[in-house]
PDB file of N, CA and C in Angstrom:
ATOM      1  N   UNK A   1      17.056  10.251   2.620  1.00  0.00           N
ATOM      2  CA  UNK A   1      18.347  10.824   2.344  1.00  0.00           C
ATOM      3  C   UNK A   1      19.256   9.695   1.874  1.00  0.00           C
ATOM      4  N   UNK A   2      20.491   9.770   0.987  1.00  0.00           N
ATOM      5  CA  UNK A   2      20.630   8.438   0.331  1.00  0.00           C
ATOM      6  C   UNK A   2      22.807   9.751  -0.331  1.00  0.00           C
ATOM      7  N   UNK A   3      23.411   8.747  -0.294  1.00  0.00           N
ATOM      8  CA  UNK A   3      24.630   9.248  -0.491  1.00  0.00           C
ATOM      9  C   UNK A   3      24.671   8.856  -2.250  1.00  0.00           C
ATOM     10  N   UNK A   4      25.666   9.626  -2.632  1.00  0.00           N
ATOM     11  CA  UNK A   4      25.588   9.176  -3.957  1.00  0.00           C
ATOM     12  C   UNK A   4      26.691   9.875  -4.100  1.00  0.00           C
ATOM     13  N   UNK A   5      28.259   9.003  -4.836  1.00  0.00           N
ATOM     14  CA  UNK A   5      29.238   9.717  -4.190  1.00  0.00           C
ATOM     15  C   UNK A   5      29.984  10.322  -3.406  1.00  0.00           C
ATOM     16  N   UNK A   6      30.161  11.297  -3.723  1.00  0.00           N
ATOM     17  CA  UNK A   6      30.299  12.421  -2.945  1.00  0.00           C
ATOM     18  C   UNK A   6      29.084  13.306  -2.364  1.00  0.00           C
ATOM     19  N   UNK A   7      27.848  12.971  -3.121  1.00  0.00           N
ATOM     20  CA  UNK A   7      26.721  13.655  -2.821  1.00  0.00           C
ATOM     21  C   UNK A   7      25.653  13.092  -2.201  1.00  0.00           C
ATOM     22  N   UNK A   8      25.234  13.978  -1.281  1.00  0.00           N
ATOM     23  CA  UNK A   8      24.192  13.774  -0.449  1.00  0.00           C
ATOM     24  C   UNK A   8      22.856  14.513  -0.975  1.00  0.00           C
ATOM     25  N   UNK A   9      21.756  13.225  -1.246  1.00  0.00           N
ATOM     26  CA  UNK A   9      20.623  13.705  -2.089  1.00  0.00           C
ATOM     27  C   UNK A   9      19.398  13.160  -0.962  1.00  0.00           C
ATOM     28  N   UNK A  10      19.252  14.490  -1.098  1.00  0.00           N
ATOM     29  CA  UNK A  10      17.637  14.543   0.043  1.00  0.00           C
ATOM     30  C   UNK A  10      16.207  15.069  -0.379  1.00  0.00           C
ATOM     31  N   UNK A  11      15.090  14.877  -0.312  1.00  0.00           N
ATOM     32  CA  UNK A  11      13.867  15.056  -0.993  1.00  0.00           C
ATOM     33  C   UNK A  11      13.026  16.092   0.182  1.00  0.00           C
ATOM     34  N   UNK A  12      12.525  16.981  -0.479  1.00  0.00           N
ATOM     35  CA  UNK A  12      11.740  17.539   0.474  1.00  0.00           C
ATOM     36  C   UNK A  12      10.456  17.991   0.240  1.00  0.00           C
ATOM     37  N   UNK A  13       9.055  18.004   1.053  1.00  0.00           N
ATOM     38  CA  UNK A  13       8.067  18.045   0.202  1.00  0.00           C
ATOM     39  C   UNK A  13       7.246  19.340   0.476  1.00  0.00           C
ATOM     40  N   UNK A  14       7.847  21.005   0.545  1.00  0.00           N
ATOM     41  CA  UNK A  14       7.716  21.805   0.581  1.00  0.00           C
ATOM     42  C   UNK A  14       8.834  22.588   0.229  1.00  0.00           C
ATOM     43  N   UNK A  15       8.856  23.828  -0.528  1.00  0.00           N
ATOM     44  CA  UNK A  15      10.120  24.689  -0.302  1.00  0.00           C
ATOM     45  C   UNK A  15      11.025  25.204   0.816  1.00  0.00           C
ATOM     46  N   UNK A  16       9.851  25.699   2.103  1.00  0.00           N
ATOM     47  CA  UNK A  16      10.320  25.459   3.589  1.00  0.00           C
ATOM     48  C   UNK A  16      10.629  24.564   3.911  1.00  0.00           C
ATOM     49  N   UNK A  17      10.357  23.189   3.871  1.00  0.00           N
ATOM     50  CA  UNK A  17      11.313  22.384   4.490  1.00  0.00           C
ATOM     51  C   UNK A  17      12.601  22.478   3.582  1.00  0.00           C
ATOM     52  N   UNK A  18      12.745  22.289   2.394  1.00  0.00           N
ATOM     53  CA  UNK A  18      13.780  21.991   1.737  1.00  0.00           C
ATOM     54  C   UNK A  18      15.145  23.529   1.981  1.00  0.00           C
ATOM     55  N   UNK A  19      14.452  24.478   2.334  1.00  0.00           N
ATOM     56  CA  UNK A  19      15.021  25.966   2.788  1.00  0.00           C
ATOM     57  C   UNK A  19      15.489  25.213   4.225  1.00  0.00           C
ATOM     58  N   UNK A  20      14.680  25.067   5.158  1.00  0.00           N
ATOM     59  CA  UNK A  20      15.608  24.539   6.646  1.00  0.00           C
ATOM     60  C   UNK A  20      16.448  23.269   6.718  1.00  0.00           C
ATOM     61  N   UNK A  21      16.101  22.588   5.689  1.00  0.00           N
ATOM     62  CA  UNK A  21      17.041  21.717   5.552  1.00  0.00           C
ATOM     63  C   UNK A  21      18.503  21.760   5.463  1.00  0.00           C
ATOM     64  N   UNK A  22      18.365  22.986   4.014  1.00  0.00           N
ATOM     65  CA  UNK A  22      19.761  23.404   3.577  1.00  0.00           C
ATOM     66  C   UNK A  22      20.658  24.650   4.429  1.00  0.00           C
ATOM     67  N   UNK A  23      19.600  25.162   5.685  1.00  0.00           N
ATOM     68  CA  UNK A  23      20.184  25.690   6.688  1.00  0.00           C
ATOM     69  C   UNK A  23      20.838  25.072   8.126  1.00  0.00           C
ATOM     70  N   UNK A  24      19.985  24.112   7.772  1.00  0.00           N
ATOM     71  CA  UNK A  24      20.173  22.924   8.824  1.00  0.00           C
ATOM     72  C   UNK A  24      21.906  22.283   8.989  1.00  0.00           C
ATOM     73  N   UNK A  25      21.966  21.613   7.856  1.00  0.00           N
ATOM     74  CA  UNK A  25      22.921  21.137   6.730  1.00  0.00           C
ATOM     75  C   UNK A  25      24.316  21.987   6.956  1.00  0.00           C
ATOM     76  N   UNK A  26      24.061  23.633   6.524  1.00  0.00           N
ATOM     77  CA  UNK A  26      25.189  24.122   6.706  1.00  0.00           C
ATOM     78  C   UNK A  26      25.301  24.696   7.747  1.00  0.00           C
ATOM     79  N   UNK A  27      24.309  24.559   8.965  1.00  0.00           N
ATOM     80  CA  UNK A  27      24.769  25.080  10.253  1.00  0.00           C
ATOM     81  C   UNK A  27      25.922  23.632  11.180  1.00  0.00           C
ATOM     82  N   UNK A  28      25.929  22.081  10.692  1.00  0.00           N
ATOM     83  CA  UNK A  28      26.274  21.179  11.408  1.00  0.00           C
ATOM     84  C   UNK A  28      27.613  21.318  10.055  1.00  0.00           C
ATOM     85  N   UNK A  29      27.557  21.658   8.970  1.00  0.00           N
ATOM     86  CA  UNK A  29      28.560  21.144   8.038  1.00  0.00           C
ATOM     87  C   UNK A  29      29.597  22.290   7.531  1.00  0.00           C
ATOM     88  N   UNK A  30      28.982  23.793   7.918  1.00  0.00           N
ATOM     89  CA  UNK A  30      29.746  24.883   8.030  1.00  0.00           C
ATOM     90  C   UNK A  30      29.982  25.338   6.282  1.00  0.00           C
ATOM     91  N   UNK A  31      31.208  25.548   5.758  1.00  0.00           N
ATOM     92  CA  UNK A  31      32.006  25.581   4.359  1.00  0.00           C
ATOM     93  C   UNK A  31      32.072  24.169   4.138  1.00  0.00           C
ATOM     94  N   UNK A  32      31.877  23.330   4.733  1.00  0.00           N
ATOM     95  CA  UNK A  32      32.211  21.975   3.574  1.00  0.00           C
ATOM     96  C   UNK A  32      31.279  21.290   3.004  1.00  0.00           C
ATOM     97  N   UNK A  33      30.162  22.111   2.963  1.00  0.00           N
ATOM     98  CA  UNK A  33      28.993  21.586   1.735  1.00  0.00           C
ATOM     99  C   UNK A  33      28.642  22.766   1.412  1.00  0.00           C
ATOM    100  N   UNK A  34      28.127  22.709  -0.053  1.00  0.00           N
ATOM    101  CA  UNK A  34      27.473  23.080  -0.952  1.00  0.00           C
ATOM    102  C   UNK A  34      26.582  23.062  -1.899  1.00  0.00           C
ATOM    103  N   UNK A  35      25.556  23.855  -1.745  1.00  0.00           N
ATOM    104  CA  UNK A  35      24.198  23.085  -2.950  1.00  0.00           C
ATOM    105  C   UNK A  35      24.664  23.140  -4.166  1.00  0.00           C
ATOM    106  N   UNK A  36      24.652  22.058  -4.916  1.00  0.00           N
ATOM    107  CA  UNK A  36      25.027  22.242  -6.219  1.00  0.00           C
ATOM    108  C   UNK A  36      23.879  21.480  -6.960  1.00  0.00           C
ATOM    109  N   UNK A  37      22.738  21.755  -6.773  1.00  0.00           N
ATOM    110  CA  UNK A  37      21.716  21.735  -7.589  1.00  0.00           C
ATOM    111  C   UNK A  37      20.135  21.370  -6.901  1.00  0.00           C
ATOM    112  N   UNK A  38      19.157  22.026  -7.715  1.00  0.00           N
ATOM    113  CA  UNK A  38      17.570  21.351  -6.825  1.00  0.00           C
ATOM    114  C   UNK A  38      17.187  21.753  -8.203  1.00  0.00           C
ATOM    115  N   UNK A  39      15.894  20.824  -7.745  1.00  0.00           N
ATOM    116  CA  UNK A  39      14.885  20.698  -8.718  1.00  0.00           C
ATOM    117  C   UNK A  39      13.621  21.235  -8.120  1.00  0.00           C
ATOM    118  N   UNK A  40      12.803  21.582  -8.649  1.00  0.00           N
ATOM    119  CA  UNK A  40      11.376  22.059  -7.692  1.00  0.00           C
ATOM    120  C   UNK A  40       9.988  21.775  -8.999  1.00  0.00           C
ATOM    121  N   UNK A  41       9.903  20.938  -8.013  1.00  0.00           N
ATOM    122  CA  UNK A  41       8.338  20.356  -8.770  1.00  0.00           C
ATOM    123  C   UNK A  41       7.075  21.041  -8.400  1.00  0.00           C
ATOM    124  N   UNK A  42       6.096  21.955  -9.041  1.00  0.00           N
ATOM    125  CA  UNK A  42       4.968  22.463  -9.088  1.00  0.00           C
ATOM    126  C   UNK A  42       3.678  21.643  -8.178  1.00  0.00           C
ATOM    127  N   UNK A  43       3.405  22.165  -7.724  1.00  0.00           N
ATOM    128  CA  UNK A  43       2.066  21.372  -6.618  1.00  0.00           C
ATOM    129  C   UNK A  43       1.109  20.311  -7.668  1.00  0.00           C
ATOM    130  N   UNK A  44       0.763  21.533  -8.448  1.00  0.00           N
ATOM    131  CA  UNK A  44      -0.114  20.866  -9.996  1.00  0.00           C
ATOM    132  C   UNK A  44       0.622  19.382 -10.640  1.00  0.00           C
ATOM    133  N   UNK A  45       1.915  19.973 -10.866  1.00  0.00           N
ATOM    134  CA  UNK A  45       2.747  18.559 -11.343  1.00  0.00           C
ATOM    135  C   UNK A  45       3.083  17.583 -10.434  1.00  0.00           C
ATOM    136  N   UNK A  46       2.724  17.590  -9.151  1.00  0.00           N
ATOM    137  CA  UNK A  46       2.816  16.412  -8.455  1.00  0.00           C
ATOM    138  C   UNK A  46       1.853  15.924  -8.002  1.00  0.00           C
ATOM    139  N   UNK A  47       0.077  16.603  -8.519  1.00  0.00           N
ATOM    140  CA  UNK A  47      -0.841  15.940  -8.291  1.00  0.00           C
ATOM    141  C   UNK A  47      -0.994  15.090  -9.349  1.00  0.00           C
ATOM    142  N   UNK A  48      -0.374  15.626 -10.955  1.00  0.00           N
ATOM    143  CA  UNK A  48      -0.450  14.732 -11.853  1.00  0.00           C
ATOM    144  C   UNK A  48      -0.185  13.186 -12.249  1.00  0.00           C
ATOM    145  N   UNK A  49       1.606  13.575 -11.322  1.00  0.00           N
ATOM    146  CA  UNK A  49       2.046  12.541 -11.202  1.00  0.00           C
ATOM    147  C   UNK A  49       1.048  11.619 -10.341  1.00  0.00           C
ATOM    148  N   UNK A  50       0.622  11.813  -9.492  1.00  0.00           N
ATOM    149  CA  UNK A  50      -0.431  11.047  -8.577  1.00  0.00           C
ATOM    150  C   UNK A  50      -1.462   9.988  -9.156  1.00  0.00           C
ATOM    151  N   UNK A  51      -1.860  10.843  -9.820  1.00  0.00           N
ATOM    152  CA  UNK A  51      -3.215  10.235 -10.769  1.00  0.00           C
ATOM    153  C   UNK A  51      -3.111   9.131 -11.377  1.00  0.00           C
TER     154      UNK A  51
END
C-alpha cells in the first residue's frame, strides 16, 4: 500500500480480496474515501507477464 497524494494505491491479487479490501476501507473511512479507479488484470495476462 503506498500514498500518492491524496491517493491511496493498493494491489490486490484476487478480485475478492480487492472487493474486501474496498469494504474494509470504507467500513474504518466511512464517506471520506472513494474508489476512483481499478484496473483488473486477466489470470492469462499475469501468467504472461511471468514468463
Amino acid at each position: 500500500m503506498q500514498l500518492a497524494g491524496d491517493a491511496l494505491i493498493d494491489e490486490a491479487n484476487a478480485l475478492s480480496m480487492a472487493a474486501k479490501l474496498a469494504a474494509l476501507l470504507k467500513d474504518m473511512l466511512g464517506d471520506t474515501i472513494r474508489l476512483r479507479g481499478s484496473r483488473w488484470t486477466g489470470a492469462s495476462d499475469l501468467l504472461k507477464m511471468r514468463s
